[in-house]
C-alpha atoms as a PDB file:
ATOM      1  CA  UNK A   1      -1.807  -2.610  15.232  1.00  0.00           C
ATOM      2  CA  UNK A   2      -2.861  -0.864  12.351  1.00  0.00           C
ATOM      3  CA  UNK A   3      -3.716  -2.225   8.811  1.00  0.00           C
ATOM      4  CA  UNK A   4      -3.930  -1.417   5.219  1.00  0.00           C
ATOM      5  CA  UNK A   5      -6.025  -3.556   3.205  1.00  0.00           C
ATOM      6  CA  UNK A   6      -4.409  -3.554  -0.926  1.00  0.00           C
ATOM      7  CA  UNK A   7      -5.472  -5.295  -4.290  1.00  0.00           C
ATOM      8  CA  UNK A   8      -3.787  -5.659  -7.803  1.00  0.00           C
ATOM      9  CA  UNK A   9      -5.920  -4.522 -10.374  1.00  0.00           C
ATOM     10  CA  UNK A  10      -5.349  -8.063 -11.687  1.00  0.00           C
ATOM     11  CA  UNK A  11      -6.663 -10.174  -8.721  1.00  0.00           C
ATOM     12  CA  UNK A  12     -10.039 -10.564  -7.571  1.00  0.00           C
ATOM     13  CA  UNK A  13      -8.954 -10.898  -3.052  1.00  0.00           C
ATOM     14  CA  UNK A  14      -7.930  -8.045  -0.652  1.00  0.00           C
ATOM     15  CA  UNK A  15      -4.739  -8.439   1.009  1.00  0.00           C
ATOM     16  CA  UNK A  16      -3.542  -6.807   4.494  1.00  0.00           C
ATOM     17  CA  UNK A  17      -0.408  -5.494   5.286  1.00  0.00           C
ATOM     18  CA  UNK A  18       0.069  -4.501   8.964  1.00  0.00           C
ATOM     19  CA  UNK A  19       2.084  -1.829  10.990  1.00  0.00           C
ATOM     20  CA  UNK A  20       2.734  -0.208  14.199  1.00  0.00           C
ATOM     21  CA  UNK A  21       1.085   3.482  14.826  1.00  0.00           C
ATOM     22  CA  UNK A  22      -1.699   5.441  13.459  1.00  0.00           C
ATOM     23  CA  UNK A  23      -0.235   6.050  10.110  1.00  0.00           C
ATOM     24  CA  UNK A  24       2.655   4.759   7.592  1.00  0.00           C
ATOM     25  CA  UNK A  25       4.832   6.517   4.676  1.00  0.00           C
ATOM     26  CA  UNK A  26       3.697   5.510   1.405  1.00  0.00           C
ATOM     27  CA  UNK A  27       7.479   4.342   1.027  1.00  0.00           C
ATOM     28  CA  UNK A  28       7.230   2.030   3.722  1.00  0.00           C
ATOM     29  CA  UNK A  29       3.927   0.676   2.529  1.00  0.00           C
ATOM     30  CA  UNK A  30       5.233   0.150  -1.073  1.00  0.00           C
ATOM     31  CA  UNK A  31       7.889  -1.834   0.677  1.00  0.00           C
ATOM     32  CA  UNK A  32       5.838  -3.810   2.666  1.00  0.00           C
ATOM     33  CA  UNK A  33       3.365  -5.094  -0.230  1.00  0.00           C
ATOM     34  CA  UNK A  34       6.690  -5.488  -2.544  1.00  0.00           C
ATOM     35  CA  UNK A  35       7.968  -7.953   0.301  1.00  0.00           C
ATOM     36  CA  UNK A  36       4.708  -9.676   0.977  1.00  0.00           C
ATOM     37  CA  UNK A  37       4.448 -10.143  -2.719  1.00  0.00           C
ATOM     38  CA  UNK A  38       8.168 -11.076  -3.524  1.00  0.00           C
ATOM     39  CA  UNK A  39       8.342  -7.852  -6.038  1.00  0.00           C
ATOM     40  CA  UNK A  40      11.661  -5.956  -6.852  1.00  0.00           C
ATOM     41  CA  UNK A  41      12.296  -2.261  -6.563  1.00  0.00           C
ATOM     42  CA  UNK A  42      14.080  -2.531 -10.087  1.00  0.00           C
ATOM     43  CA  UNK A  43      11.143  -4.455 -11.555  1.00  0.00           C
ATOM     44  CA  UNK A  44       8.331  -2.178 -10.789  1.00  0.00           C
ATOM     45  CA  UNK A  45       6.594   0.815  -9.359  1.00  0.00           C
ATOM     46  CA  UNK A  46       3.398   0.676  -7.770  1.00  0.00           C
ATOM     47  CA  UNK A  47       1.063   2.799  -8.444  1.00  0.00           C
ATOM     48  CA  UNK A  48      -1.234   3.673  -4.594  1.00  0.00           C
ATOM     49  CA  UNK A  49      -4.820   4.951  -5.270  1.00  0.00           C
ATOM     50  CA  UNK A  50      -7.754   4.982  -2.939  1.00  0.00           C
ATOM     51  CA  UNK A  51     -10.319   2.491  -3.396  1.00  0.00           C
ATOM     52  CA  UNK A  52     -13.012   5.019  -2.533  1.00  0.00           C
ATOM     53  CA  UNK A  53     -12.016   7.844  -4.181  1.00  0.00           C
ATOM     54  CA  UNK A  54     -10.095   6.654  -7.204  1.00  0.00           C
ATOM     55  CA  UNK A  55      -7.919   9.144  -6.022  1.00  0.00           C
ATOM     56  CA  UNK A  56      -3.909   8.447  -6.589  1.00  0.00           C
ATOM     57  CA  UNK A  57      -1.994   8.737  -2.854  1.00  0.00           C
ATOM     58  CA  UNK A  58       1.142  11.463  -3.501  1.00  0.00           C
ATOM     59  CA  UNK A  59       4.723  10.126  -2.694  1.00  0.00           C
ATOM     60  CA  UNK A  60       4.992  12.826   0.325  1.00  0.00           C
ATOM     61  CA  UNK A  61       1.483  11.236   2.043  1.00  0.00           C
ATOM     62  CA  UNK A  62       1.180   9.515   4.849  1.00  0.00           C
ATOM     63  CA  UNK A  63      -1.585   6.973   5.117  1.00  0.00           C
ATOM     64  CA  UNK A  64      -3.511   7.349   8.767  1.00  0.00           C
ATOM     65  CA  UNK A  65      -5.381   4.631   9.837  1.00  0.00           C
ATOM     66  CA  UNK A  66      -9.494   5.728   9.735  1.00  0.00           C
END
């Protein structure tokens, strides 16, 4: 099992979402923290950066687990 730990820029606390493999879509990890969260696709976009770069994640990347 692989993880990606997220945070809204509105929250203080980490959350985790978790997946099969070495790596996962962006798509599929938008999808994940939209479920976990209760979001809707037609309500928002989120926006992925890297925590330790600042750096915004492309919608073509895959994540790989470090």
């Amino acid at each position: 099992m692989s993880c990606v730990h997220y945070k809204f820029s509105s929250k203080l606390d980490y959350n985790t979402v978790t997946f099969d493999g070495l790596h996962i879509t962006l798509s599929e990890l938008k999808k994940q923290i939209m479920a976990r969260e209760r979001l809707k696709a037609t309500d928002c976009d989120l926006q992925i950066t890297n925590a330790q770069t600042r750096e915004g994640i492309l919608f073509a990347d895959t994540l790989h687990n470090n």
